[in-house]
C-alpha atoms as a PDB file:
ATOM      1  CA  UNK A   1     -24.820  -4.953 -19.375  1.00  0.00           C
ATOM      2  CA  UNK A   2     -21.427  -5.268 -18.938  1.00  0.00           C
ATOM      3  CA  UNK A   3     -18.914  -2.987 -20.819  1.00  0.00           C
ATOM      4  CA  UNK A   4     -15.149  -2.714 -21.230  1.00  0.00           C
ATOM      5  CA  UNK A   5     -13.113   0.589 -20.966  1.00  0.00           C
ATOM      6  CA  UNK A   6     -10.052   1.469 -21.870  1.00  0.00           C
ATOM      7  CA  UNK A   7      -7.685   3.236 -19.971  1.00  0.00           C
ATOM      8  CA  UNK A   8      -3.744   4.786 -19.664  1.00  0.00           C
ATOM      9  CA  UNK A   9      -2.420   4.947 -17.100  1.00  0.00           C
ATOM     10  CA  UNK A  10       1.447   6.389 -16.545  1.00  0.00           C
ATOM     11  CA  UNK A  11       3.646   4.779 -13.631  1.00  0.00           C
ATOM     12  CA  UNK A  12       7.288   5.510 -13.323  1.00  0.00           C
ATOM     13  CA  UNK A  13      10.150   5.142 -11.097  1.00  0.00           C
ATOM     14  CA  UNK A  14       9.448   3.033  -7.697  1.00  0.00           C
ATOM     15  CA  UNK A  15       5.520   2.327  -8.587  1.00  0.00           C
ATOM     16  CA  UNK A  16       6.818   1.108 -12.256  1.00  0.00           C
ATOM     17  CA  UNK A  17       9.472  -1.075 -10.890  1.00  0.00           C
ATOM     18  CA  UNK A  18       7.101  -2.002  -7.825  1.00  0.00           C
ATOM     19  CA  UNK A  19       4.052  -3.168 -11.035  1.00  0.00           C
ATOM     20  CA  UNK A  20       6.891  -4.903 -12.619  1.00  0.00           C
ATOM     21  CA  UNK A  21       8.246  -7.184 -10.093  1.00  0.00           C
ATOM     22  CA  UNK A  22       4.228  -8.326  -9.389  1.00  0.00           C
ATOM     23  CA  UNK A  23       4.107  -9.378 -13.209  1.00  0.00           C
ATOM     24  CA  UNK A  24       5.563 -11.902 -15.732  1.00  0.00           C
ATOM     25  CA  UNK A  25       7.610 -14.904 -14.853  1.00  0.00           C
ATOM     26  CA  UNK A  26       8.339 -13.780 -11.037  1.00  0.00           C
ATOM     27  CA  UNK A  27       5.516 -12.196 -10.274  1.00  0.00           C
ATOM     28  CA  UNK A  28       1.659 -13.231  -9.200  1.00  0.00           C
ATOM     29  CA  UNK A  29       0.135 -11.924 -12.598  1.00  0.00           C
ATOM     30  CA  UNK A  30       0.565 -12.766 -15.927  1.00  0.00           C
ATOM     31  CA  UNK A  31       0.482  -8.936 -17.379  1.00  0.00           C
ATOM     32  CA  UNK A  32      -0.249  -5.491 -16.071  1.00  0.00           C
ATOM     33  CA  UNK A  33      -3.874  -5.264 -17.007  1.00  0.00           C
ATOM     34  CA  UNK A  34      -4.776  -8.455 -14.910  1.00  0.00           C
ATOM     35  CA  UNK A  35      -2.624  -6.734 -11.750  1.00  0.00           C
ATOM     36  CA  UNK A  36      -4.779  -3.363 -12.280  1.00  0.00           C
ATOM     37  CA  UNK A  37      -7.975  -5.334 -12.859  1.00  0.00           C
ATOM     38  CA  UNK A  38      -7.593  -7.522  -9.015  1.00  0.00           C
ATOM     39  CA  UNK A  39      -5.844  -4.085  -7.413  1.00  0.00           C
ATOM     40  CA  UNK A  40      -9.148  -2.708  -8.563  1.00  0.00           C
ATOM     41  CA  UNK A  41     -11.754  -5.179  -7.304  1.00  0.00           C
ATOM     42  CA  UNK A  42      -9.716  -5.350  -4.319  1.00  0.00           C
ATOM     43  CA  UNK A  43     -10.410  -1.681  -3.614  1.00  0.00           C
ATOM     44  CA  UNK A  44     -13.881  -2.230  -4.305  1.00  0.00           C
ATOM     45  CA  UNK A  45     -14.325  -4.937  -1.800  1.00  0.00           C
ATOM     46  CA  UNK A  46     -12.477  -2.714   0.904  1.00  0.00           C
ATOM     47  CA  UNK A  47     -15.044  -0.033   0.356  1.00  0.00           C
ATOM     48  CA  UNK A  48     -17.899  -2.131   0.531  1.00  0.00           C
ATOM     49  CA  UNK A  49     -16.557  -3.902   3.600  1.00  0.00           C
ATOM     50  CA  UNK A  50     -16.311  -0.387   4.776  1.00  0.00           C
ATOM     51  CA  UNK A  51     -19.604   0.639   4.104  1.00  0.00           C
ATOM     52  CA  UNK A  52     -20.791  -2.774   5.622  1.00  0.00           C
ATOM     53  CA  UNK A  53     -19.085  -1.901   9.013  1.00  0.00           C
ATOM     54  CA  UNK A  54     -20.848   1.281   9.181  1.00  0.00           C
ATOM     55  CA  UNK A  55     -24.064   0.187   8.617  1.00  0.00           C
ATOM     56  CA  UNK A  56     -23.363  -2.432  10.656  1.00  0.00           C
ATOM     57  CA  UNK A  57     -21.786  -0.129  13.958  1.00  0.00           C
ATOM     58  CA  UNK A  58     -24.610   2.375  13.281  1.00  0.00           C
ATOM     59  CA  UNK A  59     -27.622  -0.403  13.382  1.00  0.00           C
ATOM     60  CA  UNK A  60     -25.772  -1.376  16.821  1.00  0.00           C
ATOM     61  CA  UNK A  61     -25.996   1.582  18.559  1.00  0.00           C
ATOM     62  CA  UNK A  62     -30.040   2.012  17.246  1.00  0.00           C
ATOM     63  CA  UNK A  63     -30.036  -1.554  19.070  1.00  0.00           C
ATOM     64  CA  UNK A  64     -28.563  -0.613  21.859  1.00  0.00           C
ATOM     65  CA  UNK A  65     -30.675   2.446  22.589  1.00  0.00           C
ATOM     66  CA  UNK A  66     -32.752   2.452  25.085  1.00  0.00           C
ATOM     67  CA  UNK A  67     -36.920   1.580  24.273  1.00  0.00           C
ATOM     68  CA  UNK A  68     -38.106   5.086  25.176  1.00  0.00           C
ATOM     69  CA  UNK A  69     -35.446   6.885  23.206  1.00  0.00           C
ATOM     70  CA  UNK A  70     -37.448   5.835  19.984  1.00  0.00           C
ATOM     71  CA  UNK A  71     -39.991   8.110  18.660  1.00  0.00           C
ATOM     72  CA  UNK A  72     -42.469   7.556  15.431  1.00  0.00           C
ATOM     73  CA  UNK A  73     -41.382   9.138  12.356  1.00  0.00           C
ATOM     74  CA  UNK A  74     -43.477   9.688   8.653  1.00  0.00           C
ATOM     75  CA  UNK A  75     -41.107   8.576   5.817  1.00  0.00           C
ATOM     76  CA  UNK A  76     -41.166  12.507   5.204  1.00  0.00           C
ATOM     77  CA  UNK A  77     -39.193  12.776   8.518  1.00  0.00           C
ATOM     78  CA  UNK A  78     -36.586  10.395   7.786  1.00  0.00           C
ATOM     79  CA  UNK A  79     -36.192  11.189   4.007  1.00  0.00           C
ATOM     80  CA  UNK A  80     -35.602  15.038   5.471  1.00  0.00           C
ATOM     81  CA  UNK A  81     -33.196  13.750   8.358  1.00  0.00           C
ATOM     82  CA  UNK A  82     -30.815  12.035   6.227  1.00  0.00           C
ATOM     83  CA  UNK A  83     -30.291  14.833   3.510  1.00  0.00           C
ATOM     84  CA  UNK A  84     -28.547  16.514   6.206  1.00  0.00           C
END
């Protein structure tokens, strides 16, 4: 379920001027909230791209490993490993 929040956000000087010239007439969006709303999914996308590559490096270097360096674990084990 999708919901809407509303939020305030104050910008002045440089930043202000900077959200200004990306908005209206010369810039790529129409208003402020449609800037904040892209600048935002944006940032998600880089995080989850980031979490991606990690994920990604870490299931490399299990790859990588050599056979005998694997050992059996219980769930238990591996539940309890990654809490640390």
């Amino acid at each position: 379920m999708s919901r809407t929040t509303t939020m305030t956000v104050r910008v002045g000087g440089a930043l202000s001027d900077f959200v200004a010239a990306n908005v209206g007439e010369d810039g790529s969006y129409e208003n402020v909230s449609e800037y904040i709303r892209d600048l935002i999914r944006r940032d998600k996308e880089r995080a989850e791209a980031e979490t991606f590559d990690r994920l990604k490096a870490e299931l490399n270097r299990a790859f990588a490993a050599p056979e005998d360096s694997y050992k059996p674990l219980t769930a238990a084990e591996v539940i309890a490993r990654n809490r640390t």
